[in-house]
Protein backbone atom coordinates (compact mmCIF):
# COMPACT_ATOMS: atom_id res chain seq x y z
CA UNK A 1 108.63 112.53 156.69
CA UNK A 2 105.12 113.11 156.48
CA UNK A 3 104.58 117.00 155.45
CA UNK A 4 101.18 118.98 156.60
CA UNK A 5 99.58 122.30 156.42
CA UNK A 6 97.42 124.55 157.71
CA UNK A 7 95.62 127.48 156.98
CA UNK A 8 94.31 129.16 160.41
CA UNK A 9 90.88 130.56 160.60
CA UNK A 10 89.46 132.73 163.48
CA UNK A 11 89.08 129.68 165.28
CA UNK A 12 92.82 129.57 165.55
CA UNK A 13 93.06 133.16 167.17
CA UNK A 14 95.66 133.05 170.18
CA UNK A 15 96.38 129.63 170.02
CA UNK A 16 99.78 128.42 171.03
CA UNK A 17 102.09 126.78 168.15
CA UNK A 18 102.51 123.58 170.20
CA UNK A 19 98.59 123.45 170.97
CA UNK A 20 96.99 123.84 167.38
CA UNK A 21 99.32 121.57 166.39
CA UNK A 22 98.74 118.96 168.87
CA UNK A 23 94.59 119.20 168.10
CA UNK A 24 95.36 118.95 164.51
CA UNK A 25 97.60 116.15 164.70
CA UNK A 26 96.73 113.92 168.13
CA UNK A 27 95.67 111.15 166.32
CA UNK A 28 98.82 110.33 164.38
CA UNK A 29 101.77 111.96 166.26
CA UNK A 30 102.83 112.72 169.89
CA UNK A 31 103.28 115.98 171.51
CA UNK A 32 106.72 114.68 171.97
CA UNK A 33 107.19 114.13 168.16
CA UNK A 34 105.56 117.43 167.16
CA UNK A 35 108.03 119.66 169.86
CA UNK A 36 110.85 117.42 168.52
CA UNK A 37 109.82 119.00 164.20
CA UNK A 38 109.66 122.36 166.33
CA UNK A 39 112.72 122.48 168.08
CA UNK A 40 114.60 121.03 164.70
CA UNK A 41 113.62 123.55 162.40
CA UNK A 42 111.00 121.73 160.45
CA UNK A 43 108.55 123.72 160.91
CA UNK A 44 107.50 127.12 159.16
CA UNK A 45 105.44 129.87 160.25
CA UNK A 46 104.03 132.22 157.17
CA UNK A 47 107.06 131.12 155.21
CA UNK A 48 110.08 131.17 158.06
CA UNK A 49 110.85 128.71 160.21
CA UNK A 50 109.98 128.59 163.69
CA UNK A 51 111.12 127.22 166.76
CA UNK A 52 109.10 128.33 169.82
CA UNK A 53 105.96 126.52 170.26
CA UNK A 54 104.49 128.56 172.53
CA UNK A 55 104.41 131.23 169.72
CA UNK A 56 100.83 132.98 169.64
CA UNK A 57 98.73 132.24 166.16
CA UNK A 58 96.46 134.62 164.03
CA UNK A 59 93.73 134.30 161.78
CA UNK A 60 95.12 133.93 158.17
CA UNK A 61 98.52 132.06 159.86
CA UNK A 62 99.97 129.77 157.50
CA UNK A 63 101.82 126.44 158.73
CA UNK A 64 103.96 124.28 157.33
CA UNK A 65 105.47 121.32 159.34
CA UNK A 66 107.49 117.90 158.31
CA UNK A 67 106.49 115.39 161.13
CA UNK A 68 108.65 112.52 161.14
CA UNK A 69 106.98 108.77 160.58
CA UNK A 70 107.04 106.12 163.30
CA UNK A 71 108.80 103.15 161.80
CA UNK A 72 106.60 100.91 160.31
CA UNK A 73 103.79 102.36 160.57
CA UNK A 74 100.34 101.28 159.40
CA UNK A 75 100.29 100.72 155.64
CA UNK A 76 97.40 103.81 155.13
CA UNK A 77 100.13 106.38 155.34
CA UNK A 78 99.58 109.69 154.84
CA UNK A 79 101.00 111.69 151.89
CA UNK A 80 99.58 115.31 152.54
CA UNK A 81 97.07 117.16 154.96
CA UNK A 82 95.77 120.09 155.83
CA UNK A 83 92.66 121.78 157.46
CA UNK A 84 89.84 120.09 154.36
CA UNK A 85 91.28 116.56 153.23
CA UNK A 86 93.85 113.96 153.54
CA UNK A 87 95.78 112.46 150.82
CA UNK A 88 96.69 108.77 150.92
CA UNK A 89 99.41 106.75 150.16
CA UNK A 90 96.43 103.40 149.56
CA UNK A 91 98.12 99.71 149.43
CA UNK A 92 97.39 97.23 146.97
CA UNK A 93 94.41 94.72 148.25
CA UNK A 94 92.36 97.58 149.82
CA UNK A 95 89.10 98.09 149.54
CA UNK A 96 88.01 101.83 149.09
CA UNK A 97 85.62 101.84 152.06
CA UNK A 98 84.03 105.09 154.10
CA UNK A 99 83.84 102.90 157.08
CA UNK A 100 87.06 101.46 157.03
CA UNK A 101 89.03 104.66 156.42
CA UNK A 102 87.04 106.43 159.21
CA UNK A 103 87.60 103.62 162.27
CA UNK A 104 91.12 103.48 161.30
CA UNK A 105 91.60 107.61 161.54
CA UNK A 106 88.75 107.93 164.21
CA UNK A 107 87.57 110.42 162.32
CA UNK A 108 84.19 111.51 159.83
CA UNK A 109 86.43 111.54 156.82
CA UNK A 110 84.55 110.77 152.93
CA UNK A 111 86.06 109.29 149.98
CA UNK A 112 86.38 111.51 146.78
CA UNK A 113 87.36 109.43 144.44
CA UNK A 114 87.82 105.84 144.42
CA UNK A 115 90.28 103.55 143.66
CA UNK A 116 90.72 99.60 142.12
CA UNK A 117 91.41 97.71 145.00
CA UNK A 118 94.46 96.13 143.53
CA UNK A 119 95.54 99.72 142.43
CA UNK A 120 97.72 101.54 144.59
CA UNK A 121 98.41 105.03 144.95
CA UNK A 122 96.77 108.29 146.24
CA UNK A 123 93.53 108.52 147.39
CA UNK A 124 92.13 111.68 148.66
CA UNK A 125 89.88 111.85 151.61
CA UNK A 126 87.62 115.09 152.41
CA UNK A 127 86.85 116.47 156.45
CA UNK A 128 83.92 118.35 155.54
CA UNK A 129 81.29 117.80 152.76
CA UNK A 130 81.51 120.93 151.23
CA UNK A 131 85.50 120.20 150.63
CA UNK A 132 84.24 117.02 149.01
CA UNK A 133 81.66 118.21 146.83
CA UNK A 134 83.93 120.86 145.58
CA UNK A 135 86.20 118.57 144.56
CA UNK A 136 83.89 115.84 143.10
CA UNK A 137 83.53 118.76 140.95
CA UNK A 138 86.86 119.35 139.87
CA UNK A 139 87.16 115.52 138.85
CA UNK A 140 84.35 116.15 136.78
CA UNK A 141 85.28 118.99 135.47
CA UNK A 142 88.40 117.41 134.38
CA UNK A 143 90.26 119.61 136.21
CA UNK A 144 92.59 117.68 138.61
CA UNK A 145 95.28 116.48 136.15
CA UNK A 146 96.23 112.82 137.26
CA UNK A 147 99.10 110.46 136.52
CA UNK A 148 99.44 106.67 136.53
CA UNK A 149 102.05 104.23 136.44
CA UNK A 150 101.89 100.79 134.45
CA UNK A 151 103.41 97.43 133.49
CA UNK A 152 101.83 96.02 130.80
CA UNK A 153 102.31 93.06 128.93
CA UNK A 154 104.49 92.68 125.49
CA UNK A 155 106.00 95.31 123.67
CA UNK A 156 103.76 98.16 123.24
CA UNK A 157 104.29 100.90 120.29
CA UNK A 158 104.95 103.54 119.33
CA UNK A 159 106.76 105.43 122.21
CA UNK A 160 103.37 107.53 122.92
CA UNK A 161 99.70 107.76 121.62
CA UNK A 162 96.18 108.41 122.65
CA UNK A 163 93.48 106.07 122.97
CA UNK A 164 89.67 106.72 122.66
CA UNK A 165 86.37 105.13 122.80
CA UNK A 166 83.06 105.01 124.28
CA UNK A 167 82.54 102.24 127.12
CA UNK A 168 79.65 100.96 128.66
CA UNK A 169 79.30 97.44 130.58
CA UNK A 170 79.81 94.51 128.54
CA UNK A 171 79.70 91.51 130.63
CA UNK A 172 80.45 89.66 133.96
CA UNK A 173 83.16 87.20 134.67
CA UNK A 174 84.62 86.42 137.69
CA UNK A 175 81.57 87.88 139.79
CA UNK A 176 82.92 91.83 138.28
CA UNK A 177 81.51 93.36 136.21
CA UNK A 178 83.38 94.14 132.69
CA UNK A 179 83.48 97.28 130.92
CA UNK A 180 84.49 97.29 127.31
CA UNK A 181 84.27 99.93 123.77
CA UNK A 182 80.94 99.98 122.15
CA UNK A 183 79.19 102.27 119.32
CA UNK A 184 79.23 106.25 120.23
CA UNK A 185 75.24 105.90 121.33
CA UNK A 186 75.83 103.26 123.90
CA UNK A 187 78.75 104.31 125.79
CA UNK A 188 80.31 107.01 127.71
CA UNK A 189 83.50 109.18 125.57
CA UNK A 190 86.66 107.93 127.21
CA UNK A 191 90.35 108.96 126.97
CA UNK A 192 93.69 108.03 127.56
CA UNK A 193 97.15 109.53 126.75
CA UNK A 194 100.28 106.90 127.39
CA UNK A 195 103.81 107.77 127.22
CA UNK A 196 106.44 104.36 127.21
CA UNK A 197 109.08 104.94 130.02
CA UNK A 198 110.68 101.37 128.85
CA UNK A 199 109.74 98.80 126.87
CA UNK A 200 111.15 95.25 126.45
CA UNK A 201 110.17 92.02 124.67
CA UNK A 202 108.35 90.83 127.51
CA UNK A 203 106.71 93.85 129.28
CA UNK A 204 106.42 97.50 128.85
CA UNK A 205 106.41 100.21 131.75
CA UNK A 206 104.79 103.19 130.64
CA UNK A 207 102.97 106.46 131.93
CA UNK A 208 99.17 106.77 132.06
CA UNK A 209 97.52 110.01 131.85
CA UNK A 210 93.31 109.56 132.31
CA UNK A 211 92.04 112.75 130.90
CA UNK A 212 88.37 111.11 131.49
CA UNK A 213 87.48 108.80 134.51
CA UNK A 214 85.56 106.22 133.58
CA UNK A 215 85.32 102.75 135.13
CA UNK A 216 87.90 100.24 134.63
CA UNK A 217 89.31 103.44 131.47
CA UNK A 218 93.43 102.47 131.97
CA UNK A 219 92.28 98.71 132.33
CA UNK A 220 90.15 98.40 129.06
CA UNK A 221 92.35 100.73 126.89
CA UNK A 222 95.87 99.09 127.38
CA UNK A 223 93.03 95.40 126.59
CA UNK A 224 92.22 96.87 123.49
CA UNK A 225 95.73 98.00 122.35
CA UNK A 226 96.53 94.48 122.57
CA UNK A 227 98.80 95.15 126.09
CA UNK A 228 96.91 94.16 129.25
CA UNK A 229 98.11 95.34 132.57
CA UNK A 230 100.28 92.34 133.99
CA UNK A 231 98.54 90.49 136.60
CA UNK A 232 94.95 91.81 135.45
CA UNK A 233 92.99 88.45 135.65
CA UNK A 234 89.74 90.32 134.48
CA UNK A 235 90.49 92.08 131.75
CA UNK A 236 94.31 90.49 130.76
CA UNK A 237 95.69 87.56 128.22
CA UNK A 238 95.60 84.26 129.30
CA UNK A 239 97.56 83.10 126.67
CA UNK A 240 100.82 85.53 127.73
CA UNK A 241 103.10 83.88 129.93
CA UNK A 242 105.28 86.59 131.44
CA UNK A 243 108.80 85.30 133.19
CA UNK A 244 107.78 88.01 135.78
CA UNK A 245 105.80 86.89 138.32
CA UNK A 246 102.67 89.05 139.69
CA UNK A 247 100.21 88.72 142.11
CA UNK A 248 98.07 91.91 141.08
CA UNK A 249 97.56 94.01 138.29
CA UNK A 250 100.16 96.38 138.51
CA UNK A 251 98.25 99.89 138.28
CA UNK A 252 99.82 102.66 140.47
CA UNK A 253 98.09 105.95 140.91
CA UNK A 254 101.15 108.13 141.10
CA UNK A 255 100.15 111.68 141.49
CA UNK A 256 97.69 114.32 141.34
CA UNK A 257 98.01 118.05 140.63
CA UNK A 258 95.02 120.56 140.95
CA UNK A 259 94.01 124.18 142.28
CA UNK A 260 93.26 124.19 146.59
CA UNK A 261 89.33 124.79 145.82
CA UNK A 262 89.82 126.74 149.41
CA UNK A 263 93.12 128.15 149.27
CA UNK A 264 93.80 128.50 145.12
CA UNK A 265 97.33 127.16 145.60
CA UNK A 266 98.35 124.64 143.26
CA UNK A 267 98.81 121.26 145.04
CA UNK A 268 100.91 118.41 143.47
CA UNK A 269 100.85 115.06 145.42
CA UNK A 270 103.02 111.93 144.91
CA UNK A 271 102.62 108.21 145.90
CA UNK A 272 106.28 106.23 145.87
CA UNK A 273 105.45 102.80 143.64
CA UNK A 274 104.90 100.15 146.37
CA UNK A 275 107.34 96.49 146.79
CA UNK A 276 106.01 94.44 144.54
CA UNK A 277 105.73 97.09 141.53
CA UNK A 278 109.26 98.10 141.99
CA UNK A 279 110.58 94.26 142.27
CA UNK A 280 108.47 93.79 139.19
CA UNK A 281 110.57 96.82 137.61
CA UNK A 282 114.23 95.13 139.18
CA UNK A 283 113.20 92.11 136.71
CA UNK A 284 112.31 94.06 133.95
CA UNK A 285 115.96 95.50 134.21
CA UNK A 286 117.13 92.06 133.51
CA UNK A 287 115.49 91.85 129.67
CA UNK A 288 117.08 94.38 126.95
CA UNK A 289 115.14 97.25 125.77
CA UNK A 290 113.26 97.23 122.75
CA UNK A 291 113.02 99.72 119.93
């Protein structure tokens, strides 16, 4: 299911149920598939469900509808929208792109964050600029309070910490560029919080939680602990042969959490961990945890 709300304005006024939802939602989901939410109760009107589309809206309405996804359907799913952004579920191997997002949603939508394009996870997209801007903010601000998921490599203690540093660029290889820790003057403050979830001889999956956003942060801190992400050909050990076979570095953005700038409701989003991470995690339930 694919959940979405709204927040009518005066543009809204006297609009049918069925109608607004059909402009709001035309480019991902029939009329036939929106009626079909209606008429099974999945969709809520100020709170209570409703069931007759032709029910007239007001400005200040508040909707709430579960649309159900097509099977199969194109790998940029989406996790949450409503009337100022989308929220992505984004695949390994894509390239965060303006131009690429908008011809596949045929519509002006703007990146507000980026990710790693072997990272996968949620990825917010803005419909207006002033949406966007206020919400560059709020990354800047620290504000938006985000979570990551991780396999890294070896046996990483203790069960939780904090890592911190200043980073700056530090060198090329591969054709990226590298980011590493340097002295206080050079580089930009950096910090990251980690929590183990399980650890074995071979490979540790743990919690991430940026509370800065530099480039390449999560990538250069778990380096420096001695733990590279598995799969991270840039900034992992060459030397560390893991029995469990990657083809990416396995970074997954797993949620966000911050205040609506428009609407001040808190909003929590979610990304489920994509194939290959969780078939990474099946073979890591093969090796004996570590203490």
């Amino acid at each position: 299911m694919k959940q979405m709300a709204f927040h009518l304005t005066s543009e809204a006024e006297g609009m049918k149920l069925l109608h607004f939802l059909k402009s709001e939602c035309k480019e991902s989901f029939s009329v036939k598939a929106i009626k079909r939410a209606i008429d099974s109760k999945r969709c809520y009107l100020n709170g209570r469900i409703e069931t007759l589309s032709t029910r007239r809206l007001h400005s200040g309405d508040r909707i709430a509808i579960a649309l159900a996804l097509k099977r199969g359907e194109n790998i940029l799913s989406i996790l949450y929208e409503d009337e100022h952004f989308l929220a992505l579920n984004k695949p390994p191997g894509l390239v965060c792109d303006n131009r690429l997002i908008q011809k596949k949603f045929k519509r002006a939508l703007k990146l507000i964050h980026r990710l790693d394009k072997e990272t996968s996870g949620v990825l917010l997209l803005a419909k207006n600029e002033r949406f966007r801007e206020q919400m560059v903010l709020l990354f800047r601000q620290r504000r938006i309070a985000k979570s990551y998921y991780a396999l890294a490599s070896g046996s990483l203690m203790p069960q939780e910490g904090r890592c911190e540093s200043f980073l700056a660029r530090v060198g090329m290889r591969h054709g990226q560029v590298l980011w590493g820790s340097v002295e206080k003057e050079k580089g930009a403050f950096a910090s990251t919080a980690w929590r183990v979830i399980k650890r074995t001889k071979i490979a540790t999956f743990l919690e991430l939680k940026p509370l800065t956003g530099r480039t390449h942060q999560l990538r250069v801190h778990l380096k420096e602990l001695g733990h590279p992400l598995l799969g991270d050909v840039h900034y992992g050990n060459t030397s560390f042969l893991c029995p469990i076979q990657v083809s990416r570095n396995l970074l997954h953005a797993a949620s966000l959490e911050f205040i609506h700038p428009q609407t001040l409701q808190k909003v929590g989003i979610q990304a489920p961990l994509p194939q290959d991470f969780q078939e990474a995690l099946k073979e890591l339930s093969r090796w004996p945890s570590s203490f």
